[in-house]
C-alpha atoms as a PDB file:
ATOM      1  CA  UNK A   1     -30.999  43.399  -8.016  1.00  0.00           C
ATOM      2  CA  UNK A   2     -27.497  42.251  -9.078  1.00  0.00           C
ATOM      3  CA  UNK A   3     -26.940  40.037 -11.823  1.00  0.00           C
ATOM      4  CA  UNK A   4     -24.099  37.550 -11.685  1.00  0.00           C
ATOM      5  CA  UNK A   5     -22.097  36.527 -15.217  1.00  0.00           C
ATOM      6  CA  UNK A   6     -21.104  32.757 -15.562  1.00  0.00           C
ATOM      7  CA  UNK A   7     -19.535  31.160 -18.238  1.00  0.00           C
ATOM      8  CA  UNK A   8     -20.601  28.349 -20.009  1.00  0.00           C
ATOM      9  CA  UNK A   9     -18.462  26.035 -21.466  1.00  0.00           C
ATOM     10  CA  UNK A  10     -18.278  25.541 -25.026  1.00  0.00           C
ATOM     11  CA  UNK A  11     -20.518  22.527 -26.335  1.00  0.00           C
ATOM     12  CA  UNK A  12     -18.081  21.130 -28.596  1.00  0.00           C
ATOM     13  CA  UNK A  13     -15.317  19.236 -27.302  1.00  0.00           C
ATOM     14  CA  UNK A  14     -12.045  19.871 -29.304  1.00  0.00           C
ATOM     15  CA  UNK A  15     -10.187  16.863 -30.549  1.00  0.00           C
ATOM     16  CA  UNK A  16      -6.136  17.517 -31.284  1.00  0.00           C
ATOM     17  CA  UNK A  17      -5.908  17.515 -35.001  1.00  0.00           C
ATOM     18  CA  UNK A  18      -2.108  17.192 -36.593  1.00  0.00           C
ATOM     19  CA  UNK A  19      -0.485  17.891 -40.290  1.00  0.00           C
ATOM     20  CA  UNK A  20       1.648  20.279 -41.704  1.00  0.00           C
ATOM     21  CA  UNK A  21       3.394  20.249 -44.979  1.00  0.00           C
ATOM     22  CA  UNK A  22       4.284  17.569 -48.024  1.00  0.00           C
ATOM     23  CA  UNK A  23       7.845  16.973 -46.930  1.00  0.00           C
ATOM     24  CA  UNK A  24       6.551  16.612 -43.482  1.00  0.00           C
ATOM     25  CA  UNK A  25       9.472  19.206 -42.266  1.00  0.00           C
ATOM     26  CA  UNK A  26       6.839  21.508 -40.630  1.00  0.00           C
ATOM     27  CA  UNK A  27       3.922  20.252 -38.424  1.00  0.00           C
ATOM     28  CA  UNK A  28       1.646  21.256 -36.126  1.00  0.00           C
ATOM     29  CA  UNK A  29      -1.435  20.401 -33.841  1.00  0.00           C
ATOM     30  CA  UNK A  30      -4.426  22.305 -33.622  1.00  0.00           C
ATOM     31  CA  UNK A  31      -7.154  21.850 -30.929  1.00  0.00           C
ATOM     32  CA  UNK A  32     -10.589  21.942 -32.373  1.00  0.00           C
ATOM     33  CA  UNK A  33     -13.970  20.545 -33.526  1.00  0.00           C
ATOM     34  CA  UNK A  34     -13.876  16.792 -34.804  1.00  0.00           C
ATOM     35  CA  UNK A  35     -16.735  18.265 -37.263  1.00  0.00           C
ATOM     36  CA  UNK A  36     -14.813  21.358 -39.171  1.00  0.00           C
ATOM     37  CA  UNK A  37     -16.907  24.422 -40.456  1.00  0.00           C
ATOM     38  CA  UNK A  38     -13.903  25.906 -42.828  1.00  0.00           C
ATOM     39  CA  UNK A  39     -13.810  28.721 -45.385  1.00  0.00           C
ATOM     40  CA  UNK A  40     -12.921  29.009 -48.979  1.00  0.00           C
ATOM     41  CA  UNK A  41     -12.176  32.692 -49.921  1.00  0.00           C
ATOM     42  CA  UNK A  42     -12.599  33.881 -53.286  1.00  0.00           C
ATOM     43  CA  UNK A  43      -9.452  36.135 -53.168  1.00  0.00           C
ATOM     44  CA  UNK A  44      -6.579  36.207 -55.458  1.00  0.00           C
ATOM     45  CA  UNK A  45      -4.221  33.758 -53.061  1.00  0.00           C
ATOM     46  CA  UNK A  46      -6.401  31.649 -51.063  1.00  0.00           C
ATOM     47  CA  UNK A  47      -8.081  31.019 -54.931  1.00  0.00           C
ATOM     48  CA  UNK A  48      -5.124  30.383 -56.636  1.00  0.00           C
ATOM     49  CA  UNK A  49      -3.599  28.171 -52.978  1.00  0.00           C
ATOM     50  CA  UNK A  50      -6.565  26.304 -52.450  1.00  0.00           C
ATOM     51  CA  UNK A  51      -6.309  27.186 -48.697  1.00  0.00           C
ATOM     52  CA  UNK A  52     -10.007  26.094 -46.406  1.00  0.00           C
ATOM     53  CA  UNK A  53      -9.334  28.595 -43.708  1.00  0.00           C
ATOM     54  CA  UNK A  54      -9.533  27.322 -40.325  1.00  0.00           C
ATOM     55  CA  UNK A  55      -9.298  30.206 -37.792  1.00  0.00           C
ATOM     56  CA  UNK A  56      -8.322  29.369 -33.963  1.00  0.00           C
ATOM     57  CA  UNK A  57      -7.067  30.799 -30.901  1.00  0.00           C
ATOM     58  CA  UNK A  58      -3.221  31.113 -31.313  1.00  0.00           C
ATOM     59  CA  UNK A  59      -3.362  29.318 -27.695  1.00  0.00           C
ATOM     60  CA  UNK A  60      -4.722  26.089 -29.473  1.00  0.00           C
ATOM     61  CA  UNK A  61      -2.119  26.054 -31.988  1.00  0.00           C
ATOM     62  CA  UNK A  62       1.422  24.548 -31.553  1.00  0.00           C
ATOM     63  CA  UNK A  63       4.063  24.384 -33.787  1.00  0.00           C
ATOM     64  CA  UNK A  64       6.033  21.088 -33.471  1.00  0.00           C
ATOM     65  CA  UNK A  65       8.869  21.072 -35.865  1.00  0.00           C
ATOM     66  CA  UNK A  66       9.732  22.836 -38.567  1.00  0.00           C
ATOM     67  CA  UNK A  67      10.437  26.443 -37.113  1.00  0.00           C
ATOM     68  CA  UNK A  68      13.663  26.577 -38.956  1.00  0.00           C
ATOM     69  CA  UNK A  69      12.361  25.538 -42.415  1.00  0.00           C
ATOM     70  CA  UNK A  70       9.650  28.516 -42.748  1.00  0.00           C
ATOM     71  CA  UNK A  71       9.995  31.531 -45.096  1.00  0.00           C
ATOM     72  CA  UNK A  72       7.552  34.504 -44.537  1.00  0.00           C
ATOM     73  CA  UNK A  73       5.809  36.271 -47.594  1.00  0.00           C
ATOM     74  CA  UNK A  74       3.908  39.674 -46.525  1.00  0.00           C
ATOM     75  CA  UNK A  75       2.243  42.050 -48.790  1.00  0.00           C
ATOM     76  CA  UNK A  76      -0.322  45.161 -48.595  1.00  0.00           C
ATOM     77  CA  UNK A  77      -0.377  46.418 -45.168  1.00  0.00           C
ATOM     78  CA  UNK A  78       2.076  43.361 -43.790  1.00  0.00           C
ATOM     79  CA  UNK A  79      -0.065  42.087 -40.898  1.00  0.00           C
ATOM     80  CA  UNK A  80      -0.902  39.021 -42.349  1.00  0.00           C
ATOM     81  CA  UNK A  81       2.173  36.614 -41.933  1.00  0.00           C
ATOM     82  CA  UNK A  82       2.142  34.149 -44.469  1.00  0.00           C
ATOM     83  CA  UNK A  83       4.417  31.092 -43.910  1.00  0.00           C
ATOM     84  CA  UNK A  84       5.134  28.715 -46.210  1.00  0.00           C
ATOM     85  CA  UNK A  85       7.880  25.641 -46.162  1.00  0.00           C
ATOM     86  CA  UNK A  86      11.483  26.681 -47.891  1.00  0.00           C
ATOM     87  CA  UNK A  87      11.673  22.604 -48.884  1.00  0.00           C
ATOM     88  CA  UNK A  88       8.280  22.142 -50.524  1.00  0.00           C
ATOM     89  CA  UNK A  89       6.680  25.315 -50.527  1.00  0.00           C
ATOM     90  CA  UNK A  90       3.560  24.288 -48.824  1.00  0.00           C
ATOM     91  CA  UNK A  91       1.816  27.223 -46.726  1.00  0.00           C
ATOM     92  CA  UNK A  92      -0.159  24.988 -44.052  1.00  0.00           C
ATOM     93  CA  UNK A  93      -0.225  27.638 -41.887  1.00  0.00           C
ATOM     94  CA  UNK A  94      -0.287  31.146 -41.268  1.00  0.00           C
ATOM     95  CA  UNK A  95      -0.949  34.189 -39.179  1.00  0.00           C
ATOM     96  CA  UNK A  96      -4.623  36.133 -41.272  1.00  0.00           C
ATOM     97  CA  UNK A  97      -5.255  39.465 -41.218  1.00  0.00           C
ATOM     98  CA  UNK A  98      -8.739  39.593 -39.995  1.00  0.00           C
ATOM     99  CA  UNK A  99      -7.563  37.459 -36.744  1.00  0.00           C
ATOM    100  CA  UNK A 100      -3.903  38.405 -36.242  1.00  0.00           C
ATOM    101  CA  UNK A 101      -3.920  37.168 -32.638  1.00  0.00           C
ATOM    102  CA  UNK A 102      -5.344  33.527 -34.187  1.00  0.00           C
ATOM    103  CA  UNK A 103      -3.858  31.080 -36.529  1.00  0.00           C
ATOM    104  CA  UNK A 104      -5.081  29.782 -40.005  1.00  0.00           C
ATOM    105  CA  UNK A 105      -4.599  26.272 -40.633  1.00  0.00           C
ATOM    106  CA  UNK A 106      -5.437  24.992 -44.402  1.00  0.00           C
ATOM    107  CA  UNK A 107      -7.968  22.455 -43.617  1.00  0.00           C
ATOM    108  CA  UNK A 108      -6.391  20.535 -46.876  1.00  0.00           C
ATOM    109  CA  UNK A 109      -3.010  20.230 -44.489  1.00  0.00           C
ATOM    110  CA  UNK A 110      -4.433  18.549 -41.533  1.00  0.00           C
ATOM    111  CA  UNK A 111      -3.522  14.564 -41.548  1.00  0.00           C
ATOM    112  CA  UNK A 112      -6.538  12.054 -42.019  1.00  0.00           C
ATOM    113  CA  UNK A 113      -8.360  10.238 -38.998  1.00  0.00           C
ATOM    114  CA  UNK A 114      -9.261  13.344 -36.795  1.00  0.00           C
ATOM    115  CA  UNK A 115     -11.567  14.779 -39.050  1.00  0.00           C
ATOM    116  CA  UNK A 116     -15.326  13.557 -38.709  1.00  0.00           C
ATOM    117  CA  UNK A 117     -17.517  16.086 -40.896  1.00  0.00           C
ATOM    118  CA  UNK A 118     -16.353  19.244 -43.044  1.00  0.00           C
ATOM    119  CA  UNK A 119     -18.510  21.942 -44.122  1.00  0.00           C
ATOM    120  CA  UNK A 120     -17.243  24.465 -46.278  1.00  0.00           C
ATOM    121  CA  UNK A 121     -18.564  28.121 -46.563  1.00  0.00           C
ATOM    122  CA  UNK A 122     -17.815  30.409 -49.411  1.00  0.00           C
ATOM    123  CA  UNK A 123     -15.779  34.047 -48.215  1.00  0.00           C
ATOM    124  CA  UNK A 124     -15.880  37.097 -50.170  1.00  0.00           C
ATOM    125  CA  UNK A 125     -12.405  37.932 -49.654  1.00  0.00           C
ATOM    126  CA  UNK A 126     -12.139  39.702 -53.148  1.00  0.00           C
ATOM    127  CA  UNK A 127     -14.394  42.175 -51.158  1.00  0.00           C
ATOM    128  CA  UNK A 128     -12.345  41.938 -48.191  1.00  0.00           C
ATOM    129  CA  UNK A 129     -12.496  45.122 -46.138  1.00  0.00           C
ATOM    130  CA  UNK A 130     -16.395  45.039 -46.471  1.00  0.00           C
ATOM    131  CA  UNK A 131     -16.530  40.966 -45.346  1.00  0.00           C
ATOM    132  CA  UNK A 132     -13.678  40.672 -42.748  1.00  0.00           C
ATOM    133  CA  UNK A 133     -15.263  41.719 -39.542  1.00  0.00           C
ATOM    134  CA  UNK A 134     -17.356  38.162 -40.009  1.00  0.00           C
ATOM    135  CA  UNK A 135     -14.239  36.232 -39.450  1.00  0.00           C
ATOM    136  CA  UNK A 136     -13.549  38.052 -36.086  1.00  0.00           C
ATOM    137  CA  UNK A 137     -15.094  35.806 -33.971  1.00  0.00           C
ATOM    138  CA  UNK A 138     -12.930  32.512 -34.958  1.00  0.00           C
ATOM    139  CA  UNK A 139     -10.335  33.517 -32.971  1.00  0.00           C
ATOM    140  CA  UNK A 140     -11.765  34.133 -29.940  1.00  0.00           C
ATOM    141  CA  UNK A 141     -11.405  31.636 -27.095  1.00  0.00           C
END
């Protein structure tokens, strides 16, 4: 007996969030939840940033303005692209290591009005290479 596949759509409609950085140079939208599960990473960076990690498809992220005005800051192996405004020196934004084909937005970056609910979930990044493969799923469309 065959079995036939069929996709179900996903149960959460996506609103189109916006923000981007203090001076306002770089923005962005970002199609997702109006109710935002985030995470807050324990690693050296995101701790000392204060980044709430919200991993999407790079397919619901657009960059709006602000292309010019971003400075790139790489370090251990280099796939993580971390982008941060050359004006104010807010990183809003950047391309993570466990999801290179997704963005991560800082949740504290988005503007206010879209956002209904926020839950926040500790990450282990300080134990990275043993936690990471839980993240792989958030960019997946």
């Amino acid at each position: 007996m065959a079995t036939t596949a069929v996709a179900m759509a996903d149960p959460t409609p996506l609103v189109t969030h916006r923000g981007g950085c203090h001076c306002w140079r770089v923005r962005f939208e970002v199609d997702a939840p109006a109710a935002l599960t985030v995470q807050d990473c324990n690693c050296s960076l995101c701790r000392m940033s204060g980044f709430w990690h919200l991993i999407v498809p790079a397919s619901r992220f657009r960059l709006t303005s602000g292309a010019d005005d971003l400075v790139e800051y790489t370090f251990n192996t280099g796939v993580a692209k971390h982008r941060f405004c050359r004006v104010c020196g807010i990183k809003s934004f950047y391309i993570p290591r466990s999801n290179p084909e997704g963005v991560d937005i800082n949740a504290r970056c988005l503007d206010d009005g879209t956002v209904i609910a926020l839950t926040i979930e500790p990450f282990d990044g300080r134990n990275w290479e043993l936690n990471a493969g839980t993240l792989a799923h958030l960019s997946e469309t």
